[in-house]
Protein backbone atom coordinates (compact mmCIF):
# COMPACT_ATOMS: atom_id res chain seq x y z
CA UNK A 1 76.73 180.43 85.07
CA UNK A 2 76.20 176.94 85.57
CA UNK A 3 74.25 174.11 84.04
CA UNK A 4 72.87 176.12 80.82
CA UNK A 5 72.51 175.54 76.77
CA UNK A 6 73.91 178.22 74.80
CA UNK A 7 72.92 177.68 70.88
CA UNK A 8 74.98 181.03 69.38
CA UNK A 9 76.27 181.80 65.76
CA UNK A 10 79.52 181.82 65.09
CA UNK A 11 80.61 185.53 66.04
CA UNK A 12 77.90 185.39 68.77
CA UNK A 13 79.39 184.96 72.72
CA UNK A 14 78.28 182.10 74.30
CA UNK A 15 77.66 184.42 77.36
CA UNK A 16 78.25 187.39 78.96
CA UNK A 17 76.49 190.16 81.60
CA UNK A 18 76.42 193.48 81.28
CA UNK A 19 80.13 194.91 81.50
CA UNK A 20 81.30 191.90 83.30
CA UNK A 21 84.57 190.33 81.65
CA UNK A 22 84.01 187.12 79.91
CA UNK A 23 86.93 185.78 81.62
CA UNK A 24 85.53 186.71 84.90
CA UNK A 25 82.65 184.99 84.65
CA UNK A 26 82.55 181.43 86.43
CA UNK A 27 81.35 178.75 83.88
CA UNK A 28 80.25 175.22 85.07
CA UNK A 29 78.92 172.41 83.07
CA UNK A 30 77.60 174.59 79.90
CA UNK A 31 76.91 173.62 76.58
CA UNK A 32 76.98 175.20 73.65
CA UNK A 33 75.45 174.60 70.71
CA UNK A 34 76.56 175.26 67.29
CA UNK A 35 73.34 176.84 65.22
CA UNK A 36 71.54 174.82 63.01
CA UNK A 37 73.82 171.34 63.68
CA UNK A 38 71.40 168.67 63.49
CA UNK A 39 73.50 166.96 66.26
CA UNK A 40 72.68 169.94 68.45
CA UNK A 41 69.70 170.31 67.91
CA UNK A 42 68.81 166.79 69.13
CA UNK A 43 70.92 167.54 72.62
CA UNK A 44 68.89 170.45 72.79
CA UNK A 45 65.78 169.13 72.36
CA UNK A 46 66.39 166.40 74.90
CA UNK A 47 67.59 169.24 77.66
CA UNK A 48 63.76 171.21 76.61
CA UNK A 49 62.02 167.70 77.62
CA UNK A 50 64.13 166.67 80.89
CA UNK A 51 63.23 171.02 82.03
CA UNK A 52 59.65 170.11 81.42
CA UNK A 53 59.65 166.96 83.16
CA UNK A 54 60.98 168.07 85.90
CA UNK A 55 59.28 171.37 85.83
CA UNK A 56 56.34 170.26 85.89
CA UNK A 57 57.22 167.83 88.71
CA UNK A 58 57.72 170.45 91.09
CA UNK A 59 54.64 171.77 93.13
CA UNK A 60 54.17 175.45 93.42
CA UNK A 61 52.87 176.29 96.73
């Protein structure tokens, strides 16, 4: 897993896939958010707009 926002609730896991063990699971430059931070929020909201900017940058052929 590698360059993703996680924003999870306290008892939530940040990720995980299927039976897979969390620990064997390579993580690279994640964030995760805390829910309802206003901090977070913000850093989240900046990650939706860069996506769409460079989303919708990229031709679809």
């Amino acid at each position: 897993m590698k360059n993703n926002f996680f924003n999870c609730k306290k008892r939530t896991a940040s990720n995980s896939y299927n039976v897979t063990n969390e620990n064997d699971i390579q993580k690279e430059n994640n964030t995760i958010l805390k829910n309802a931070k206003a901090k977070d929020n913000k850093i989240l909201q900046h990650a939706i707009a860069t996506w769409m900017r460079d989303f919708t940058n990229v031709r679809l052929n």
